[in-house]
Protein backbone atom coordinates (compact mmCIF):
# COMPACT_ATOMS: atom_id res chain seq x y z
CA UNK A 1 -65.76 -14.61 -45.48
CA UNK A 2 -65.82 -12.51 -49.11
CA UNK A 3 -67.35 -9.61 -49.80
CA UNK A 4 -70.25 -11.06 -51.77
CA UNK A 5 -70.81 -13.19 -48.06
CA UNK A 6 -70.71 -10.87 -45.78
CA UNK A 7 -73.09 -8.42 -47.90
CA UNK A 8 -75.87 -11.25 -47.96
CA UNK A 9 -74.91 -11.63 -44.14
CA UNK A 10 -75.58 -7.89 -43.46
CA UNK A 11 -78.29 -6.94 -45.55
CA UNK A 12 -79.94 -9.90 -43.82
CA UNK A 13 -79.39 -8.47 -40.49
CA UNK A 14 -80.77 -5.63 -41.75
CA UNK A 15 -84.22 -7.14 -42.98
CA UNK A 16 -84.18 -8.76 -39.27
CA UNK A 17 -83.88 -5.56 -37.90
CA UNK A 18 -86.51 -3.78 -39.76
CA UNK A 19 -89.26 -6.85 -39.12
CA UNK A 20 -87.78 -6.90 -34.97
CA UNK A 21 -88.60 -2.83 -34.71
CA UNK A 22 -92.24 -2.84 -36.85
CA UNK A 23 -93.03 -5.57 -34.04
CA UNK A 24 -91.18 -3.92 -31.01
CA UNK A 25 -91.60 -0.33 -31.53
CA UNK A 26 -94.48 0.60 -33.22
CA UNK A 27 -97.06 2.93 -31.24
CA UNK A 28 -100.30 2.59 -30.76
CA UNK A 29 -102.93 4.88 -30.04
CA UNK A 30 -103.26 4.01 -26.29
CA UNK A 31 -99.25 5.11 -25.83
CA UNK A 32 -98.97 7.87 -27.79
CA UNK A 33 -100.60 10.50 -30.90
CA UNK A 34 -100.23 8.95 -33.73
CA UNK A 35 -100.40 11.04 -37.17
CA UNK A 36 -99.06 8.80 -39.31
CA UNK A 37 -101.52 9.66 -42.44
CA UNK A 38 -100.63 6.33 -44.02
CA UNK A 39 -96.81 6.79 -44.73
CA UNK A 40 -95.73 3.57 -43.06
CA UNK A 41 -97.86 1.36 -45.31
CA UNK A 42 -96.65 3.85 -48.38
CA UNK A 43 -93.12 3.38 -47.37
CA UNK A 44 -92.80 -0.61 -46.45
CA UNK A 45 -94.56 -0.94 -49.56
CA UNK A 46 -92.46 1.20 -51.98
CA UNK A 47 -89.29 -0.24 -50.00
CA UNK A 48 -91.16 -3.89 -50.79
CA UNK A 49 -91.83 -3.34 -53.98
CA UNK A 50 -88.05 -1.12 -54.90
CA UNK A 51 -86.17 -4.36 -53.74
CA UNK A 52 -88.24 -6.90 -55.43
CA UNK A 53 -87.87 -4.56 -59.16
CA UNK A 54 -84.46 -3.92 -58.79
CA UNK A 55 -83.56 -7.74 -58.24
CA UNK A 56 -85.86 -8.93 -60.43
CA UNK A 57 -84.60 -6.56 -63.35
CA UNK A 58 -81.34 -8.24 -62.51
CA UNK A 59 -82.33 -11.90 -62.96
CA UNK A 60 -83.55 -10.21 -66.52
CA UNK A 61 -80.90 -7.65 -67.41
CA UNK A 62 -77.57 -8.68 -66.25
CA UNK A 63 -75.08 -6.66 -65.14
CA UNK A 64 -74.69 -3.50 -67.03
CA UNK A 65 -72.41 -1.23 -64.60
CA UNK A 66 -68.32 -0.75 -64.84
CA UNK A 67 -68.31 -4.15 -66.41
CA UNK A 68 -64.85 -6.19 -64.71
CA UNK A 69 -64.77 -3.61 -61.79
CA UNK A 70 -63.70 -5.48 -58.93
CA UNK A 71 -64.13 -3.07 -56.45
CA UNK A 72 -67.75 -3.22 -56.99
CA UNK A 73 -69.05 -5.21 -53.84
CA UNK A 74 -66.54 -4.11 -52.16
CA UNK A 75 -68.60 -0.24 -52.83
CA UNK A 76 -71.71 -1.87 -52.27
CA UNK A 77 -70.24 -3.43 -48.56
CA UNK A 78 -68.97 -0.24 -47.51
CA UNK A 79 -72.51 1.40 -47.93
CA UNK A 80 -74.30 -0.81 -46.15
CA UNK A 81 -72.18 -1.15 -43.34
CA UNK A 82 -71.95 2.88 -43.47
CA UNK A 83 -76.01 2.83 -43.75
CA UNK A 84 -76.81 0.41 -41.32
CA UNK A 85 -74.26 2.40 -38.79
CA UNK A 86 -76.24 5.80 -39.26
CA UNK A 87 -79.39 4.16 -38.75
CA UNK A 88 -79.35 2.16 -36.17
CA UNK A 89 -77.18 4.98 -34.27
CA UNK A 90 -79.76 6.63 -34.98
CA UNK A 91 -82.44 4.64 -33.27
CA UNK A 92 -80.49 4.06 -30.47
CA UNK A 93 -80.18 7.69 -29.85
CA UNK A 94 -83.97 8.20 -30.13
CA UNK A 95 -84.33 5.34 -27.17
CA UNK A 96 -87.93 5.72 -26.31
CA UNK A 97 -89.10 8.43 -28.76
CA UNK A 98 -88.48 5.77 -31.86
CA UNK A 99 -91.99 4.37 -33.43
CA UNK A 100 -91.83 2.76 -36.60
CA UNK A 101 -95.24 4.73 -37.40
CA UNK A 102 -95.44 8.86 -36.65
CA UNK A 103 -96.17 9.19 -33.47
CA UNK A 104 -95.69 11.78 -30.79
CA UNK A 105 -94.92 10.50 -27.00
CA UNK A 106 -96.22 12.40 -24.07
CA UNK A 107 -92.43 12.73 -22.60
CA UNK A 108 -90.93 12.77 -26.29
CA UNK A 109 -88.51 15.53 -26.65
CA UNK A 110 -86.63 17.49 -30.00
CA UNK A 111 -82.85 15.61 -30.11
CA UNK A 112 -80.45 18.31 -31.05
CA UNK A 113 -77.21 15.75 -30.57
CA UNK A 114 -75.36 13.12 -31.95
CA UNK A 115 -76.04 12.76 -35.70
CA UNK A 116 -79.30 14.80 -35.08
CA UNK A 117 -76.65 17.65 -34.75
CA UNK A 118 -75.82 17.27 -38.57
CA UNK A 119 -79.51 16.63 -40.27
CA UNK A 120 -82.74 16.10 -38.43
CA UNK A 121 -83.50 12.66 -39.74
CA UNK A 122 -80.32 10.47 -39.76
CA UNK A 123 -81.76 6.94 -39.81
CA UNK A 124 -83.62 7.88 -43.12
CA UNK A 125 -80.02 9.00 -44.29
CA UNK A 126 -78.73 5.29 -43.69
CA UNK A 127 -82.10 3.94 -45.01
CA UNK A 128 -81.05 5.85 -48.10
CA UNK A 129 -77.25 4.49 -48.47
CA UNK A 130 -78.53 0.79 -47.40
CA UNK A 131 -80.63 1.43 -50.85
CA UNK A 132 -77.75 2.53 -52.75
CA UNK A 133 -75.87 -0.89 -51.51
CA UNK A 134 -78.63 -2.76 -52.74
CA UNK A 135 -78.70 -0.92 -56.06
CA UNK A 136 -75.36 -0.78 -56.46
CA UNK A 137 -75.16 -4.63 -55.24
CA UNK A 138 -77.48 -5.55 -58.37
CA UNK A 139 -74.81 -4.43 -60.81
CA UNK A 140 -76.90 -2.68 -63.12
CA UNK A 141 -78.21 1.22 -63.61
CA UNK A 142 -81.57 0.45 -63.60
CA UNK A 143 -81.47 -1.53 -60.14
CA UNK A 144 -79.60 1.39 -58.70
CA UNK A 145 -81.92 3.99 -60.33
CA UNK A 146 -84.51 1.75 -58.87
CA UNK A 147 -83.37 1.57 -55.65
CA UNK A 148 -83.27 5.38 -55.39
CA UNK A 149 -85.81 6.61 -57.18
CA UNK A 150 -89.15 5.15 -55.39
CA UNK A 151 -87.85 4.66 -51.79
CA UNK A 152 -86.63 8.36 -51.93
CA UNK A 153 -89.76 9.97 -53.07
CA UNK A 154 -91.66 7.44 -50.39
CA UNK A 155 -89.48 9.36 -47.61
CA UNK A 156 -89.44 12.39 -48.34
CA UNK A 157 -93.20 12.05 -48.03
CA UNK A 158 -93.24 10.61 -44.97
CA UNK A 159 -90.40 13.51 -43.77
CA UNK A 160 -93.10 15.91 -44.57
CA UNK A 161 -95.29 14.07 -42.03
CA UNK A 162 -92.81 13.77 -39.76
CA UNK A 163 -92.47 17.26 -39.68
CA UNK A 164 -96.34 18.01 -39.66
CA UNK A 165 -96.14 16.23 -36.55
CA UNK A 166 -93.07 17.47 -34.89
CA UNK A 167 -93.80 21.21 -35.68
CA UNK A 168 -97.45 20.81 -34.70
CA UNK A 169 -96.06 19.19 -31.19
CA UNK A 170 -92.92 21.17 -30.47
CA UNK A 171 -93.82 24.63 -32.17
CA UNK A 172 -91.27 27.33 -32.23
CA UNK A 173 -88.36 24.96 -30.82
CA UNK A 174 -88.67 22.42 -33.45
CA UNK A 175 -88.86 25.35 -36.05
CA UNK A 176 -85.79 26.89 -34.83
CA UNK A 177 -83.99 23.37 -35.39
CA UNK A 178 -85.28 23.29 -38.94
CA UNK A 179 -83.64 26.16 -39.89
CA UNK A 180 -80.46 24.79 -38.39
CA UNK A 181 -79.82 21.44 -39.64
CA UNK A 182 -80.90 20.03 -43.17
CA UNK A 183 -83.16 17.14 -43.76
CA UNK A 184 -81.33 14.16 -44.66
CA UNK A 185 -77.84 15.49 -45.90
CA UNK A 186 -75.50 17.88 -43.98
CA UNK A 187 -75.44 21.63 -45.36
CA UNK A 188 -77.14 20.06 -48.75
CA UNK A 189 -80.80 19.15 -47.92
């Protein structure tokens, strides 16, 4: 299978998986408090709208980055694969406490392992490198700037909500974590 393949393949997968846990795993009001404040629709609508600009400037603009670079895709593969790995580790570590919306569960705890050990919100961390792939995948600097720009500003909104939520929850213990891991990058931010 090449490179160009097995991208298409994966960042399929990925769409699947994002659709398959809005369904499965969001909460609703019965199961849980939910203080969302509207950063799901802001975020699956930036994330909509990011991947629809940046391919569409592509079909326009062709491809404008390290013109003849082979090693291009190959890039592109390796951060999705690294992306989709943090998040849905990620996710999987969460179990229970997941929700695609912000929510806090009545038996919901703070998780101080696994890649929570390194930055308090991992899965946004591969969220973030699957949009570099898909940048970088468009071959141009406008896709890429694309693909970073608006889905980055949409979570680091919804991280501040996040946090509203968790502090307002956990208190002092989720307060202490803060000020031991970073957000989404490990000893950067």
């Amino acid at each position: 299978m090449s490179v160009a393949r097995l991208f298409v393949v994966l960042y399929w997968a990925w769409v699947a998986s994002e659709v398959l846990l809005q369904l499965f795993t969001r909460t609703s009001r019965s199961k849980g408090e939910v203080k969302d404040r509207g950063s799901l629709l802001l975020l699956l609508s930036v994330i909509f709208g990011s991947i629809w600009a940046a391919m569409s400037y592509r079909d326009v603009h062709r491809s404008t980055m390290l013109r003849g670079l082979h090693g291009l895709g190959t890039a592109a593969l390796v951060l999705l694969v690294v992306g989709l790995t943090i998040r849905w580790t990620a996710i999987i570590t969460l179990g229970r406490s997941f929700s695609t919306n912000v929510a806090i569960h009545p038996t919901q705890i703070v998780h101080k392992t696994g890649l929570f050990r390194w930055v308090r919100h991992p899965s946004y961390t591969g969220m973030l490198l699957i949009f570099a792939a898909i940048g970088l995948s468009q071959g141009n600097w406008v896709s890429l700037a694309i693909m970073l720009a608006f889905p980055t500003a949409a979570l680091i909104y919804r991280i501040q909500v996040e946090e509203m939520a968790l502090t307002e929850a956990f208190g002092e213990e989720y307060v202490e974590y803060t000020r031991a891991t970073k957000r989404l990058l490990p000893g950067i931010y």
